[in-house]
C-alpha atoms as a PDB file:
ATOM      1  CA  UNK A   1     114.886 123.284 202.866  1.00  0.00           C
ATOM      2  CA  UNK A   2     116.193 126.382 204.568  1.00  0.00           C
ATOM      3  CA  UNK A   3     115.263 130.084 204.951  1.00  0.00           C
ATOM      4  CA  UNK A   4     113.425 131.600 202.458  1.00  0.00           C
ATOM      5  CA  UNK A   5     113.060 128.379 200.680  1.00  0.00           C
ATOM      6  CA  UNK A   6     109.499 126.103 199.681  1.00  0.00           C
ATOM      7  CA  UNK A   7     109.311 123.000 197.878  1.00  0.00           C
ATOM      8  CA  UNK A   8     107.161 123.858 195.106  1.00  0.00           C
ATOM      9  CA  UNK A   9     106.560 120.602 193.765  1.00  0.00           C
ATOM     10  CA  UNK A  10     104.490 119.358 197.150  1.00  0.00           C
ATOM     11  CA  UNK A  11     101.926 122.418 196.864  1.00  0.00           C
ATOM     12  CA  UNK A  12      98.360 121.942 196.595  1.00  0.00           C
ATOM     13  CA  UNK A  13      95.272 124.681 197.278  1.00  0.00           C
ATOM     14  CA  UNK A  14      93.998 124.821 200.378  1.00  0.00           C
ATOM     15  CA  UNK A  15      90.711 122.616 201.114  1.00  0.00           C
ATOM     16  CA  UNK A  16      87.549 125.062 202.187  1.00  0.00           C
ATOM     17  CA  UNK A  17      87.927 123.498 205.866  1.00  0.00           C
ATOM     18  CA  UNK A  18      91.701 124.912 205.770  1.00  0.00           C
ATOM     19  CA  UNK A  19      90.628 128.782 204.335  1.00  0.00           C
ATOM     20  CA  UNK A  20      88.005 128.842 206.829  1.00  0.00           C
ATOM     21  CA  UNK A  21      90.768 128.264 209.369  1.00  0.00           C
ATOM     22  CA  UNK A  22      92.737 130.886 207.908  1.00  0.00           C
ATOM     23  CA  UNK A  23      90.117 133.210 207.907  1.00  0.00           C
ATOM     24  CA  UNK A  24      89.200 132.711 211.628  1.00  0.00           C
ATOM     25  CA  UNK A  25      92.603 133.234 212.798  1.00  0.00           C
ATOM     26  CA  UNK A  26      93.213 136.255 210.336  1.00  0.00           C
ATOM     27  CA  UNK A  27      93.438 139.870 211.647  1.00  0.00           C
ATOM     28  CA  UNK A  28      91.146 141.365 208.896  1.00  0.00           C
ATOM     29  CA  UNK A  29      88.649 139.205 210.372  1.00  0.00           C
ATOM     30  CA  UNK A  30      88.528 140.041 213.364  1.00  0.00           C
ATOM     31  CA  UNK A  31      88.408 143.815 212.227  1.00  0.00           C
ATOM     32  CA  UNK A  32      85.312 145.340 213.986  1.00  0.00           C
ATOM     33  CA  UNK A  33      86.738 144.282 217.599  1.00  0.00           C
ATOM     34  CA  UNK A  34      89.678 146.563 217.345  1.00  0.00           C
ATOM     35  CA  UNK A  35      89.456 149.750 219.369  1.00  0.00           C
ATOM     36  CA  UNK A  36      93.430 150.321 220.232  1.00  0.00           C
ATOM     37  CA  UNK A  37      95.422 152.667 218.973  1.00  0.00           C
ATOM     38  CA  UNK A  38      97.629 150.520 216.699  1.00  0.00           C
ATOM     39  CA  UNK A  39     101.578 150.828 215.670  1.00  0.00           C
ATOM     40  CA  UNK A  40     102.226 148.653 212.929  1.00  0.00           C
ATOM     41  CA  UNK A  41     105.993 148.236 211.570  1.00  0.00           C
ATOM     42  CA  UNK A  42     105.837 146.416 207.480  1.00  0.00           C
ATOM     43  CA  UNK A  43     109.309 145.113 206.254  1.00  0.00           C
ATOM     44  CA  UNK A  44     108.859 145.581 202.639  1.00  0.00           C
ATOM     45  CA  UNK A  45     111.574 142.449 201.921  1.00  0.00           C
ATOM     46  CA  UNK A  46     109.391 140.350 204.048  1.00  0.00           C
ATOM     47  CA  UNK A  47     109.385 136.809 202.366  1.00  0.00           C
ATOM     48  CA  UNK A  48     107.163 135.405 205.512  1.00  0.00           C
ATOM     49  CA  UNK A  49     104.090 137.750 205.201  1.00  0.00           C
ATOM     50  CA  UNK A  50     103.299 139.986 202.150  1.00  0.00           C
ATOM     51  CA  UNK A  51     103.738 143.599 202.825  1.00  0.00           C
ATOM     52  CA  UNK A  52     100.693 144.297 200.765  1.00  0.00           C
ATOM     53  CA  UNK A  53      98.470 142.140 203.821  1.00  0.00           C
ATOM     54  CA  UNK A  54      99.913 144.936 206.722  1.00  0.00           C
ATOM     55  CA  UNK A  55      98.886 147.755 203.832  1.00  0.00           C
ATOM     56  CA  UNK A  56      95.419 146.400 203.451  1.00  0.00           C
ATOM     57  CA  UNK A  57      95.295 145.846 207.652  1.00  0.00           C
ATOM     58  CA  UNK A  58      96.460 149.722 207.734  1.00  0.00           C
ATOM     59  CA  UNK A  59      93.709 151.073 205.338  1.00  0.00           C
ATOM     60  CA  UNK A  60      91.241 149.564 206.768  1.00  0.00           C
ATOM     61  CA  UNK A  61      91.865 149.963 210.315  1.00  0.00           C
ATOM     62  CA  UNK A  62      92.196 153.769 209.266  1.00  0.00           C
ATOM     63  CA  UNK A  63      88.841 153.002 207.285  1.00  0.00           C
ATOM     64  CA  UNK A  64      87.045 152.343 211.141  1.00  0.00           C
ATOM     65  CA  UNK A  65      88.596 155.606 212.289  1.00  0.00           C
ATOM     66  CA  UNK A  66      91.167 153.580 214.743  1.00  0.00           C
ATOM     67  CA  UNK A  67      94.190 155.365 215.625  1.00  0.00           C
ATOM     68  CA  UNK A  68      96.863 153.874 213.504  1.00  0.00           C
ATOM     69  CA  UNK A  69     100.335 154.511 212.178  1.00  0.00           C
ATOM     70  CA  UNK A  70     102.152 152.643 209.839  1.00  0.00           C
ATOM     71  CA  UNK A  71     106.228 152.417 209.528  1.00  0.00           C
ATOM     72  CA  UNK A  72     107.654 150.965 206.638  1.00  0.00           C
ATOM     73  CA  UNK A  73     111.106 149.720 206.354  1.00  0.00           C
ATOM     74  CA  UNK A  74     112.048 149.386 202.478  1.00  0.00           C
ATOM     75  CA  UNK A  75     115.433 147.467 203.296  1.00  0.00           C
ATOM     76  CA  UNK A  76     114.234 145.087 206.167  1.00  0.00           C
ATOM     77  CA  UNK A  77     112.007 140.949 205.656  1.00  0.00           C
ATOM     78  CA  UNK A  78     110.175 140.087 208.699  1.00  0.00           C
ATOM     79  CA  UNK A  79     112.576 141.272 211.602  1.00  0.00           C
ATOM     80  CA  UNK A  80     112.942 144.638 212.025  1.00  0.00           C
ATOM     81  CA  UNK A  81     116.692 144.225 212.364  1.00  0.00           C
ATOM     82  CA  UNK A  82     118.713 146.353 210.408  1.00  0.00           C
ATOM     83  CA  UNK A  83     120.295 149.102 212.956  1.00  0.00           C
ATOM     84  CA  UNK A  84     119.043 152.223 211.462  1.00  0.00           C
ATOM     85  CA  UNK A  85     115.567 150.834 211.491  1.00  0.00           C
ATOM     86  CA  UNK A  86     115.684 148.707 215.034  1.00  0.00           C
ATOM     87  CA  UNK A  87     116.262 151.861 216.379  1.00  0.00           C
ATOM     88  CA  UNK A  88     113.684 154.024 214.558  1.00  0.00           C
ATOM     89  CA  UNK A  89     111.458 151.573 215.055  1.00  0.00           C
ATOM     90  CA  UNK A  90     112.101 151.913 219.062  1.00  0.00           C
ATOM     91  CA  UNK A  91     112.085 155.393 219.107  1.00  0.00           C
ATOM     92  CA  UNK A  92     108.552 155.539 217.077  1.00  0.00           C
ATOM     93  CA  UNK A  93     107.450 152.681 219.557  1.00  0.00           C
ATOM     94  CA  UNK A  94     108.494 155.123 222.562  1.00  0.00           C
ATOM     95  CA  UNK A  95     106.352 158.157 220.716  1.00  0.00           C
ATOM     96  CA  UNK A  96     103.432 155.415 220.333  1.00  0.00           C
ATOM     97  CA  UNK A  97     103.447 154.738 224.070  1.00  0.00           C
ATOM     98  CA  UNK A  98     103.712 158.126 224.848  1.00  0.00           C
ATOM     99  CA  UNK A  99     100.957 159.795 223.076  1.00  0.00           C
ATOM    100  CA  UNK A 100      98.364 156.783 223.437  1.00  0.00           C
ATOM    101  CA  UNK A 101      99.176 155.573 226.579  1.00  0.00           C
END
């Protein structure tokens, strides 16, 4: 079908076996193990994985008290790969490593 593109007419909900394999291998779930310091980088075009998921991972990872900072890219989908963001991105990354590290 290509990028960015689902067959709509195939979908069907998810059985309760698959959403409890969803769950189990979700991030939110896993929630009260995390301890890092955590960089997160949201691509707000992202077509792959809804921005609003990394948002809700952010607040409540800031919720537990973990260190966490969140950089949003308005003009970017699931790579990071515009120039001007790559790059801030990196830089931000290098800051990360440097204060938590």
């Amino acid at each position: 079908l290509g990028s960015g593109r689902y067959n709509f007419s195939d979908f069907r909900a998810p059985s309760k076996e698959e959403l409890g394999i969803m769950w189990d291998k979700s991030p939110i779930a896993h929630l009260a193990h995390v301890k890092a310091p955590t960089l997160m980088a949201l691509g707000m075009k992202d077509r792959r994985v809804p921005p609003s998921q990394g948002i809700e991972y952010y607040h409540a990872l800031r919720a537990k008290e973990v260190p966490t900072k969140l950089l949003v890219y308005e003009d970017c989908d699931h790579a990071i790969d515009l120039v001007v963001s790559e790059a801030d991105f990196w830089v931000n990354t290098k800051q990360w490593f440097d204060q938590h590290l």
